[in-house]
N, C-alpha and C. Protein backbone atom coordinates (compact mmCIF):
# COMPACT_ATOMS: atom_id res chain seq x y z
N UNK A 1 -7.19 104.71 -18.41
CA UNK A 1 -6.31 103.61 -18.64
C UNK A 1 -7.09 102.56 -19.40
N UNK A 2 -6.38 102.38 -20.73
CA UNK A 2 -7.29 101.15 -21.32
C UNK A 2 -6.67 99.40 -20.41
N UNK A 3 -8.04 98.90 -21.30
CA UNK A 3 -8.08 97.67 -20.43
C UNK A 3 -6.77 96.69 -21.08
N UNK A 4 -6.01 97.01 -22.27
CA UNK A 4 -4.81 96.58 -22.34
C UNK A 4 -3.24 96.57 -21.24
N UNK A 5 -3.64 97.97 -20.45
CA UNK A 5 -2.58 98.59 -20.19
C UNK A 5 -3.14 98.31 -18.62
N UNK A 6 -4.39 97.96 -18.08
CA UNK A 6 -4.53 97.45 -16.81
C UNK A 6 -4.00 95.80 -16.76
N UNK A 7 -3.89 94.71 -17.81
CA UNK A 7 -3.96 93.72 -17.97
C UNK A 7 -2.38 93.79 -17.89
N UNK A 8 -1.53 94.58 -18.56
CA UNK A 8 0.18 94.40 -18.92
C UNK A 8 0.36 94.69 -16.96
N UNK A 9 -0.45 95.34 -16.63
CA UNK A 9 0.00 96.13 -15.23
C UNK A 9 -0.13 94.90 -13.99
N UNK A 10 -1.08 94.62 -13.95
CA UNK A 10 -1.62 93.20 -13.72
C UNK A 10 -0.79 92.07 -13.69
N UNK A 11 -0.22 91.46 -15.03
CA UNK A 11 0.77 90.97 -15.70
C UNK A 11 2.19 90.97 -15.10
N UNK A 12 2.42 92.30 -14.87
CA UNK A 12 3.85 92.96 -14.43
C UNK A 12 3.59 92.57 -12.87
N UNK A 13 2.95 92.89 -12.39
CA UNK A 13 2.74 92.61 -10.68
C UNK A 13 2.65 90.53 -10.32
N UNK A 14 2.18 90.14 -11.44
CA UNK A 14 1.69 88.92 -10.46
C UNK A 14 3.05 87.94 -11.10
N UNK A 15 3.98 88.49 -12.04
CA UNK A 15 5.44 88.29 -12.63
C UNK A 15 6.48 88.74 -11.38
N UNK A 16 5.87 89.76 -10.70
CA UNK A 16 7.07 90.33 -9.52
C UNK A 16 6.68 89.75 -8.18
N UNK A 17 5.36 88.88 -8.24
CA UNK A 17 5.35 88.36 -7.50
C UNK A 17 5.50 86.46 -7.43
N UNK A 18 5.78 86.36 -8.40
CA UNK A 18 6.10 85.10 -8.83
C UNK A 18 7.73 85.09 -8.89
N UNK A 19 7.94 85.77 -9.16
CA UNK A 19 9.89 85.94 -9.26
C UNK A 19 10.03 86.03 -8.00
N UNK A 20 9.83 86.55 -6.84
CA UNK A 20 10.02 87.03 -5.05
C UNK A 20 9.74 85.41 -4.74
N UNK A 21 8.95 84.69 -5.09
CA UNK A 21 8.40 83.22 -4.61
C UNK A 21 9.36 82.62 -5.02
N UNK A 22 9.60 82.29 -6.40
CA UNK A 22 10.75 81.30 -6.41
C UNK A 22 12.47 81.81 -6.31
N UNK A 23 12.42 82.97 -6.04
CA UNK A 23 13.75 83.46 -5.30
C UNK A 23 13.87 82.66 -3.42
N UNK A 24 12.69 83.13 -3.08
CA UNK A 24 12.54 83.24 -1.68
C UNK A 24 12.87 81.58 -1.74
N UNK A 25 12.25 80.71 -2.61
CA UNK A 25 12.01 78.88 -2.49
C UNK A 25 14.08 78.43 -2.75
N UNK A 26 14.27 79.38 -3.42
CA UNK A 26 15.55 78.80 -4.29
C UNK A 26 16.36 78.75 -3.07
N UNK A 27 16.18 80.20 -2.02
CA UNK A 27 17.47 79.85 -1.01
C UNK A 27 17.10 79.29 0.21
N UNK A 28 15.59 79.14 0.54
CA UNK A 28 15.80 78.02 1.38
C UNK A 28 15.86 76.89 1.10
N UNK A 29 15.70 76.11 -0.56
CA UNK A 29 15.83 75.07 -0.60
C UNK A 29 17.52 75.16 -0.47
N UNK A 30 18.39 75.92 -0.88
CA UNK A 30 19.50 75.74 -0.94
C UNK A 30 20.84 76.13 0.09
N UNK A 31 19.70 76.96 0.97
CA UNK A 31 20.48 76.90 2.41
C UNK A 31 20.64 78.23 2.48
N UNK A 32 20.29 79.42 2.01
CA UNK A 32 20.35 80.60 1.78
C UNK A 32 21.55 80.92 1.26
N UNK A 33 21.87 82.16 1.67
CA UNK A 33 23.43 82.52 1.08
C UNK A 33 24.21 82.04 1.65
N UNK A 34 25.30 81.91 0.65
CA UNK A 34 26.41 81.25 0.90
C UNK A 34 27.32 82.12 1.49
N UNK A 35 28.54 81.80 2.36
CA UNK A 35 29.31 81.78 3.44
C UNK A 35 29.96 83.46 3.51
N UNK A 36 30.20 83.55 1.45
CA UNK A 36 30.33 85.31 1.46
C UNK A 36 29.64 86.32 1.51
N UNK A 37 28.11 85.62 1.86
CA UNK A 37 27.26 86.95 1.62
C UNK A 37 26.51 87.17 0.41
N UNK A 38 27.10 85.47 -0.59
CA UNK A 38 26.12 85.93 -2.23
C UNK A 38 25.32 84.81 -1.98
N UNK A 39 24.26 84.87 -2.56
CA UNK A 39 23.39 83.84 -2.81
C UNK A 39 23.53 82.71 -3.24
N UNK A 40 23.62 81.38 -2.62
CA UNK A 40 23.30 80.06 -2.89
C UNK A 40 23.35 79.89 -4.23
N UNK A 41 24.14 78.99 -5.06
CA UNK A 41 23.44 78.47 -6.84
C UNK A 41 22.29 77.95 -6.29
N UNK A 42 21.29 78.06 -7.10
CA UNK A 42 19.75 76.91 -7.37
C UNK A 42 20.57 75.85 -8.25
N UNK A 43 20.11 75.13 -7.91
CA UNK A 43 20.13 73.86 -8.74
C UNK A 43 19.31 73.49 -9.54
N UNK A 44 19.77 72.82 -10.73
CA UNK A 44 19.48 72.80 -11.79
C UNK A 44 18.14 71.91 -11.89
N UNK A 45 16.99 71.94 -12.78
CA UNK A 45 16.24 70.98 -12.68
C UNK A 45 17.00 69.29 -13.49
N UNK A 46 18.19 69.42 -13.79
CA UNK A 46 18.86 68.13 -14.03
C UNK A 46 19.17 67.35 -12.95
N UNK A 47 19.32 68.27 -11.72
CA UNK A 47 20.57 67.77 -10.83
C UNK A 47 20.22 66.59 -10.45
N UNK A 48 20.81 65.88 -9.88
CA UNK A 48 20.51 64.50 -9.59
C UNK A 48 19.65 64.99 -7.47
N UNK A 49 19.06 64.29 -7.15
CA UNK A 49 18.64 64.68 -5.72
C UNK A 49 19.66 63.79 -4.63
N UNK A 50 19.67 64.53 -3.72
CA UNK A 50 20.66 64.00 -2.15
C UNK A 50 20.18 63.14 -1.89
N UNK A 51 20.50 62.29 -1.42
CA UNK A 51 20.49 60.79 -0.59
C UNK A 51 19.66 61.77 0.92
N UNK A 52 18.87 61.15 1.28
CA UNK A 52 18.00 61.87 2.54
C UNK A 52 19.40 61.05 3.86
N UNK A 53 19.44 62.03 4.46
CA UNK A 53 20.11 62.15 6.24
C UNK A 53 19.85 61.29 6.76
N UNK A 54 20.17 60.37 7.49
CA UNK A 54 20.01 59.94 8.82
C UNK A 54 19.68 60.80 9.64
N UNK A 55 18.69 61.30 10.86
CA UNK A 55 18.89 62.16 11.79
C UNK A 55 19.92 61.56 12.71
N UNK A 56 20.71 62.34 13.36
CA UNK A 56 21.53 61.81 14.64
C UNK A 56 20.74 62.17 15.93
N UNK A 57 21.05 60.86 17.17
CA UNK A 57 20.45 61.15 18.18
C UNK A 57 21.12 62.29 18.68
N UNK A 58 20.06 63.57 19.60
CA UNK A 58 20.24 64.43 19.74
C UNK A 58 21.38 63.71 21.50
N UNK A 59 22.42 64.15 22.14
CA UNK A 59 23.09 63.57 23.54
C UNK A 59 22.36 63.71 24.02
N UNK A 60 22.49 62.62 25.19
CA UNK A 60 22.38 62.67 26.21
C UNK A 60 22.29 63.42 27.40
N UNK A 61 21.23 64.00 28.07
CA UNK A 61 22.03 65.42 28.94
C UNK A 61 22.58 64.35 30.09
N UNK A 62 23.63 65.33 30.69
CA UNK A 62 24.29 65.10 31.99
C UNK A 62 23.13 64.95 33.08
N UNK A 63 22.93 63.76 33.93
CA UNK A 63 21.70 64.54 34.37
C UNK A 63 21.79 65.77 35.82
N UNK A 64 21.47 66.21 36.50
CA UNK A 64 21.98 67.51 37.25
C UNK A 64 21.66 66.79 38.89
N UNK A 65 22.39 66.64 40.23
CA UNK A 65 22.03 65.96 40.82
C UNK A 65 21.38 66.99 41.90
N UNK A 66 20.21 66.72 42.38
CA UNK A 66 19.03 67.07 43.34
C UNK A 66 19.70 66.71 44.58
N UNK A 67 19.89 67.93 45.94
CA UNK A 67 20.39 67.56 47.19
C UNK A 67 19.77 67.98 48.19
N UNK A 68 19.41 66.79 48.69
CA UNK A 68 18.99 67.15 49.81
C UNK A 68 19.54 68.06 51.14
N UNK A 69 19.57 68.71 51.33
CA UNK A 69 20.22 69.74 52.35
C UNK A 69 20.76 68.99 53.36
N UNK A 70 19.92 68.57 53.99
CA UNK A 70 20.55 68.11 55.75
C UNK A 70 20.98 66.48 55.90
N UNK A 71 21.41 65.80 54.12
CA UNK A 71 21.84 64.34 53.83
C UNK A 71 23.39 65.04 54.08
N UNK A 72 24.46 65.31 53.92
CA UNK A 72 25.40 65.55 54.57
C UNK A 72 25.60 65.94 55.91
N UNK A 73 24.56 66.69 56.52
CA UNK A 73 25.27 66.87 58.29
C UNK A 73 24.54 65.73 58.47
N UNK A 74 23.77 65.15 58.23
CA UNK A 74 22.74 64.08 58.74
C UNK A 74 24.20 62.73 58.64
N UNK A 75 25.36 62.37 57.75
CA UNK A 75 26.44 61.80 57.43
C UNK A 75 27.26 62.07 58.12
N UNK A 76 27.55 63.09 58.39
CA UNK A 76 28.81 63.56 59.42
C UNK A 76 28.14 63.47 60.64
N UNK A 77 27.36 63.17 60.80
CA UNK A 77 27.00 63.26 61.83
C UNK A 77 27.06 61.81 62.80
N UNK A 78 26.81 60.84 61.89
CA UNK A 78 26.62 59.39 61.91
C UNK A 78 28.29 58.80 62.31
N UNK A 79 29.31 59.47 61.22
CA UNK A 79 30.20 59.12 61.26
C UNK A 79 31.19 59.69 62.06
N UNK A 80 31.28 61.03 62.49
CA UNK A 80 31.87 61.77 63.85
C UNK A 80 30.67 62.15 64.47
N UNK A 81 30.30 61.81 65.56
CA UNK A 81 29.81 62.20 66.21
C UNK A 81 30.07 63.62 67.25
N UNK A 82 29.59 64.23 67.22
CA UNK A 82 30.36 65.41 67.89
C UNK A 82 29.62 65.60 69.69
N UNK A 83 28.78 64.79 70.24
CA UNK A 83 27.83 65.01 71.07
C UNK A 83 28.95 64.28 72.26
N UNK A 84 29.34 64.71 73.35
CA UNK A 84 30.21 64.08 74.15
C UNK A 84 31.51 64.07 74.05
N UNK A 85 32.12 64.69 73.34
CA UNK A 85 33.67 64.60 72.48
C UNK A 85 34.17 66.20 72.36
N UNK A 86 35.26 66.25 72.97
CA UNK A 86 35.91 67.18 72.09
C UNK A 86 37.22 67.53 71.51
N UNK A 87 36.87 66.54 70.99
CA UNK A 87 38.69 65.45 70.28
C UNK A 87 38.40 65.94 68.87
N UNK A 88 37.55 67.12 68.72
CA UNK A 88 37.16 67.60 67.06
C UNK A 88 37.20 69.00 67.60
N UNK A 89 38.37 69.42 66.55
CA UNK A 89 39.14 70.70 66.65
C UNK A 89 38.47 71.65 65.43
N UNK A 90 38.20 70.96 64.26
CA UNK A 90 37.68 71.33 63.55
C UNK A 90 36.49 70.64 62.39
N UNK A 91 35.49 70.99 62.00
CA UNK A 91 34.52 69.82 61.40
C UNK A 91 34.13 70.53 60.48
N UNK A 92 33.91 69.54 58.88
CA UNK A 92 33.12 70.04 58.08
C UNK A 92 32.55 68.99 57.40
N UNK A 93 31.41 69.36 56.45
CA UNK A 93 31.20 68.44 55.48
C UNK A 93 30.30 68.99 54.33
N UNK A 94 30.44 68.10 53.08
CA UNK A 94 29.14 68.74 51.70
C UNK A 94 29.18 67.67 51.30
N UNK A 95 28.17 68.08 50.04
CA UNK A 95 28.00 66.88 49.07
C UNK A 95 28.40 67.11 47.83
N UNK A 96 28.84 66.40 46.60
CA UNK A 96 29.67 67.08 45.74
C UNK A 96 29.49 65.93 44.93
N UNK A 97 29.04 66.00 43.58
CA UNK A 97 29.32 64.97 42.27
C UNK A 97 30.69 64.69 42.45
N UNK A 98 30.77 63.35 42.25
CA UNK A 98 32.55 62.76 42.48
C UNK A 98 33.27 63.32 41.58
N UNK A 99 32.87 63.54 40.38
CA UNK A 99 34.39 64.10 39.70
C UNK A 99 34.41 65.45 39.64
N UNK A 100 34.61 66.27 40.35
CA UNK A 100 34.26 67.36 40.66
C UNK A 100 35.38 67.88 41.93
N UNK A 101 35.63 69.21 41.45
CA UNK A 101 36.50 70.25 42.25
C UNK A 101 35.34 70.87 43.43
N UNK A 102 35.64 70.72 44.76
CA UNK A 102 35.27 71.62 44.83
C UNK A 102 34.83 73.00 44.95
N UNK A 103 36.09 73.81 44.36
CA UNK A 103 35.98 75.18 43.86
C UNK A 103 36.45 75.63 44.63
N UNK A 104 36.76 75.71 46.19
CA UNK A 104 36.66 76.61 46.72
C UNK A 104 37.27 75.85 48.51
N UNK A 105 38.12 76.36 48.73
CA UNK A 105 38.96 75.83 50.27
C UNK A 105 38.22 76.03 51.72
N UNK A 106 37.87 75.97 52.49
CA UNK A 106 37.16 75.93 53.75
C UNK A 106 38.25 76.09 54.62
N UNK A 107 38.44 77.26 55.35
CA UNK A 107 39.24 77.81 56.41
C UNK A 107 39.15 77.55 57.44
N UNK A 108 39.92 76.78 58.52
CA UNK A 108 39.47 76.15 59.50
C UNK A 108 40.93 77.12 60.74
N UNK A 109 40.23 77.78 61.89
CA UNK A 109 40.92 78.35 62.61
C UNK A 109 41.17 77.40 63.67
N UNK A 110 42.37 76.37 63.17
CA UNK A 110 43.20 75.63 64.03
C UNK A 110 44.47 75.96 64.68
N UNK A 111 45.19 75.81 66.24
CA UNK A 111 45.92 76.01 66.78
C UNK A 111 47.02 75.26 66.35
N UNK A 112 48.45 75.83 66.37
CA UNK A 112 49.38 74.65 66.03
C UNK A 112 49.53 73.78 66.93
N UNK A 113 49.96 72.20 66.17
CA UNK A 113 49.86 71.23 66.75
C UNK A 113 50.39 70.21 66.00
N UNK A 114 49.76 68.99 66.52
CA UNK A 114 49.99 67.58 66.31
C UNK A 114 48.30 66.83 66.08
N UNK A 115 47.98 67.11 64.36
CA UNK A 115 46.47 66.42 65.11
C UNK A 115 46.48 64.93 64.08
N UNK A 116 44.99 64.46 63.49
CA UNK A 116 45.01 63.33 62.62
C UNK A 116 43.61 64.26 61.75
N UNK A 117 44.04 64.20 60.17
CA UNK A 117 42.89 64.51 59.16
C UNK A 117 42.19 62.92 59.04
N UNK A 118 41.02 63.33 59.23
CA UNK A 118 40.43 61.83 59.05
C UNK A 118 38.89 62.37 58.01
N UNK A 119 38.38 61.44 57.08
CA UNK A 119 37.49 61.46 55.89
C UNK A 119 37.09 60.15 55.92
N UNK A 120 35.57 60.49 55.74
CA UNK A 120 34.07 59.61 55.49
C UNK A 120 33.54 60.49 54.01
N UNK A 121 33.27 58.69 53.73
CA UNK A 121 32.62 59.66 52.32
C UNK A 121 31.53 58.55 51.60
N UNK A 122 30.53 58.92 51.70
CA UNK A 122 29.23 57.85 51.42
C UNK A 122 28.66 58.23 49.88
N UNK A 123 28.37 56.94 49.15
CA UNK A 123 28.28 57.19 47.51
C UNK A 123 28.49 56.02 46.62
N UNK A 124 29.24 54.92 47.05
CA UNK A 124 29.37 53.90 46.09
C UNK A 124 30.87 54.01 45.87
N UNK A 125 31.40 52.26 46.34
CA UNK A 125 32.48 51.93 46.11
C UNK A 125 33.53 52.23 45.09
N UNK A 126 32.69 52.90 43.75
CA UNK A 126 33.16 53.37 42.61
C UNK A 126 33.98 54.70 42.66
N UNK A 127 33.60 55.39 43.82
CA UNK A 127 33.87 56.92 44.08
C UNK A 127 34.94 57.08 45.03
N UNK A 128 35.20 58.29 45.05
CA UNK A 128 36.28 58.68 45.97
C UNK A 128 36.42 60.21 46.03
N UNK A 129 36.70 60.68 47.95
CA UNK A 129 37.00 62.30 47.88
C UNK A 129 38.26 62.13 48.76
N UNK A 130 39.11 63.19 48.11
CA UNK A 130 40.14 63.56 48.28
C UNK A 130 39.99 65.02 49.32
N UNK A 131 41.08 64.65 50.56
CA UNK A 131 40.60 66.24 51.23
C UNK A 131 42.47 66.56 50.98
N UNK A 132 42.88 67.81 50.84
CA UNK A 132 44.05 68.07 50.95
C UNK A 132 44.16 69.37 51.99
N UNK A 133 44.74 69.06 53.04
CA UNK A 133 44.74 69.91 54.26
C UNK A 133 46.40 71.04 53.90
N UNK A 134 46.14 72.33 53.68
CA UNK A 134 47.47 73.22 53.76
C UNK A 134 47.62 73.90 54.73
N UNK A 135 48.70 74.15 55.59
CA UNK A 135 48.67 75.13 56.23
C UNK A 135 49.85 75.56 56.45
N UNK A 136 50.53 76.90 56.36
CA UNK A 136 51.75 78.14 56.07
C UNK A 136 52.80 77.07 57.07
N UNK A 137 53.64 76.84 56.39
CA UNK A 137 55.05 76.82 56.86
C UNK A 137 55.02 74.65 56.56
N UNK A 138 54.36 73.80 56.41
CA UNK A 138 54.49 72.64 56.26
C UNK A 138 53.63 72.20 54.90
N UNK A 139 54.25 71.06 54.48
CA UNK A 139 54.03 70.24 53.16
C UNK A 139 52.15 69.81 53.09
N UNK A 140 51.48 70.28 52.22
CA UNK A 140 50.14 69.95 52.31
C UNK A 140 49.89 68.54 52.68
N UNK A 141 49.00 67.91 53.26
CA UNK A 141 48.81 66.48 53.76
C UNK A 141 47.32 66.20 52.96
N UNK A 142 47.33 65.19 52.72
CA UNK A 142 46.21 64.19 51.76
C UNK A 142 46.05 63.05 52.16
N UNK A 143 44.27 62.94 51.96
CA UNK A 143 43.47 61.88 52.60
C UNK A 143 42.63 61.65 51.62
N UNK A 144 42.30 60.15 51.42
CA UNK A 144 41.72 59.56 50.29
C UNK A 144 40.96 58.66 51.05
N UNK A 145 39.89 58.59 50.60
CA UNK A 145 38.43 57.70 51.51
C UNK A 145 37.65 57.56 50.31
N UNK A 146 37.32 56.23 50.37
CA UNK A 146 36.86 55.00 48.97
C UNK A 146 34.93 56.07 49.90
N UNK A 147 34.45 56.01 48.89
CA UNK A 147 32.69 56.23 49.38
C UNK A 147 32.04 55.33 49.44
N UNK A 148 32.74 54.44 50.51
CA UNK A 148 31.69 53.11 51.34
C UNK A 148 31.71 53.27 52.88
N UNK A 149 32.40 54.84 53.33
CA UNK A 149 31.55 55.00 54.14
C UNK A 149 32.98 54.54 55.36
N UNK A 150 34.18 53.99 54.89
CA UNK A 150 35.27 53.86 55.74
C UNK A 150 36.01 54.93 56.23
N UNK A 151 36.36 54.95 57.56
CA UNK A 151 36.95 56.71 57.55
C UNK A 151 38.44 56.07 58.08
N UNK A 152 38.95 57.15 56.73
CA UNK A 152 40.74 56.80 56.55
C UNK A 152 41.20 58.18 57.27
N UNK A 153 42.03 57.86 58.05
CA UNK A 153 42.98 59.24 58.75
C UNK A 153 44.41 59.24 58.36
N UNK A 154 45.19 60.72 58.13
CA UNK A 154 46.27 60.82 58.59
C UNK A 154 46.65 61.91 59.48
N UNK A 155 48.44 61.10 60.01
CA UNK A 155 48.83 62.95 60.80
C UNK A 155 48.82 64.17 60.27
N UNK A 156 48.29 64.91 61.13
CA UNK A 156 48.86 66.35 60.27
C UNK A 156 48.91 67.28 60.93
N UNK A 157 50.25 67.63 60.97
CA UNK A 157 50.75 68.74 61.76
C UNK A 157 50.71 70.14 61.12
N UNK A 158 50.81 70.99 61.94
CA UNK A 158 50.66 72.32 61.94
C UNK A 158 51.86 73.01 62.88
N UNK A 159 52.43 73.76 61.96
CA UNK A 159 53.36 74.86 62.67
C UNK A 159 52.92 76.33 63.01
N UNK A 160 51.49 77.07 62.38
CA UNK A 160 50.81 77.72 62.28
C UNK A 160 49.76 77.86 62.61
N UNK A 161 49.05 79.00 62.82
CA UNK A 161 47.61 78.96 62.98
C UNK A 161 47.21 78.62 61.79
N UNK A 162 45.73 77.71 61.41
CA UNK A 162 45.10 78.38 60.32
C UNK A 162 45.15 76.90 59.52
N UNK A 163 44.31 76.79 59.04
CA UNK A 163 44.67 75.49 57.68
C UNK A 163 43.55 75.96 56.79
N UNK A 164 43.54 75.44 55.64
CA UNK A 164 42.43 75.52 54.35
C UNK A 164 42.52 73.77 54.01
N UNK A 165 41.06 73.46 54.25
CA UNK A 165 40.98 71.88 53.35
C UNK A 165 40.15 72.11 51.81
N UNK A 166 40.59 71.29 50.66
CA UNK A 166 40.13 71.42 50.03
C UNK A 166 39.65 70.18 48.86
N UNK A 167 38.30 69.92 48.37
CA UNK A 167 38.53 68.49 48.41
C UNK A 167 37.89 68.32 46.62
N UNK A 168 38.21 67.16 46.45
CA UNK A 168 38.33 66.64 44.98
C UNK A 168 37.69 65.28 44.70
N UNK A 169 37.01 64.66 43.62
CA UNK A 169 36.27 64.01 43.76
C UNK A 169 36.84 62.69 42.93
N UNK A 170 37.02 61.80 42.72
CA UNK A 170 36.59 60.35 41.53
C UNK A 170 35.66 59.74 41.26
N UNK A 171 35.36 59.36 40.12
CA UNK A 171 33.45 58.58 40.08
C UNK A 171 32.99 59.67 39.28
N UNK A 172 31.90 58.82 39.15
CA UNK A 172 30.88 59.81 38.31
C UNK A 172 29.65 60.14 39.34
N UNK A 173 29.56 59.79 40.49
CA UNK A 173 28.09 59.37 41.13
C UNK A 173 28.28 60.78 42.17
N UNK A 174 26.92 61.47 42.92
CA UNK A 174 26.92 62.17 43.81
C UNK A 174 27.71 61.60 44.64
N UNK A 175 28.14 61.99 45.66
CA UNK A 175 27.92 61.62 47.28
C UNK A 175 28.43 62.58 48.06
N UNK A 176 28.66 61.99 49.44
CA UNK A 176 28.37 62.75 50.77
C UNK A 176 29.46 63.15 51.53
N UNK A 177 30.26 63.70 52.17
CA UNK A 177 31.29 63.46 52.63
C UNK A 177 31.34 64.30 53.95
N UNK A 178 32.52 63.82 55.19
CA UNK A 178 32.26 64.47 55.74
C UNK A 178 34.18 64.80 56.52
N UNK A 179 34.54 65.37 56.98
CA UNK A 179 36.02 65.51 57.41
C UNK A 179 35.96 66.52 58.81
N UNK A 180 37.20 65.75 59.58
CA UNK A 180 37.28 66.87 60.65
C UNK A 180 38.81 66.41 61.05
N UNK A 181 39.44 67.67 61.47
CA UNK A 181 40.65 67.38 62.25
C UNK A 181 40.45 67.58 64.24
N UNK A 182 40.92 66.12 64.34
CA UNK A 182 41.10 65.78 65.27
C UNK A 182 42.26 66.03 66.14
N UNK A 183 42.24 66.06 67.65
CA UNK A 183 43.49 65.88 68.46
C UNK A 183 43.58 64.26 68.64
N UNK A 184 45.11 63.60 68.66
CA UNK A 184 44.96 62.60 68.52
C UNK A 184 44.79 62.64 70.23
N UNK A 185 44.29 60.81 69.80
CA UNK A 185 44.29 60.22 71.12
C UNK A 185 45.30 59.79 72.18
N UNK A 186 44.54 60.61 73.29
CA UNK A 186 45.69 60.26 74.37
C UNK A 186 46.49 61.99 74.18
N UNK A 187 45.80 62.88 73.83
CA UNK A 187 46.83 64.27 73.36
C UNK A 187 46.20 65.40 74.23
């Protein structure tokens, strides 16, 4: 091989590798291919250049709330006491971000009757949990308790065995809550 024909060869290679470079530059400067699958135009060395971005702040995350396990029975506990009493037919309690479902009904194996749904709910005056008591054959009953910790009751009768409570939140803030159906007093 003369030294002409190593030099054209040479030539030809560092041309195929100079064309692969400013191919490769053209579509990331230009965002790669475009939307059908063909390649980006390059832009012209006339073109006028973009006005540079603002970055936008990236949001805010939600932040995720940390619970302490035994801060709700440690609440229900404060607020029904169950030690000496047995005017509590049925008891529960969680903790639950206020605006928030909580997903899922809690089955409480109550006798029919005549009792009172009563709700505590600790968190900030801003908040509120909703308990809605159902049970087969009568109109669901609802109890609303502000989260400062006041416990609001109503009647609620039962023609059936059996109820499901299920509760719902207002606010943006954690809190605590706690509910039980009672026999009323004097019953």
């Amino acid at each position: 091989m003369s030294r002409a024909q190593r030099r054209s060869r040479t030539l030809i290679g560092a041309l195929g590798i100079l064309t692969a470079t400013v191919g490769l530059t053209a579509c990331s400067s230009a965002g790669g291919p475009a939307a059908g699958g063909t390649p980006a135009s390059v832009p012209s060395a006339s073109a006028t250049p973009t006005a540079a971005r603002t970055p936008t702040a990236a949001p805010t995350p939600t932040p995720v709330a940390t619970w302490n396990a035994d801060a709700s029975a440690k609440f229900a506990g404060e607020v029904f006491p169950i030690t000496g009493t047995d005017q509590y037919v049925f008891y529960t309690n969680s903790q639950v971000t206020a605006a928030q479902d909580s997903g899922s009904g809690v089955a409480a194996d109550v006798a029919p009757g005549s009792y009172e749904l009563r709700l505590a709910c600790q968190g900030g005056d801003d908040n509120s949990i909703t308990i809605t008591a159902s049970s087969p054959g009568v109109e669901p009953t609802e109890v609303t308790a502000s989260c400062d910790e006041t416990i609001q009751s109503v009647p609620f009768t039962m023609v059936n065995t059996g109820a499901t409570l299920n509760s719902v939140g207002t606010g943006t803030d954690p809190v605590l809550w706690a509910a039980v159906i009672a026999t009323l007093p004097g019953g």
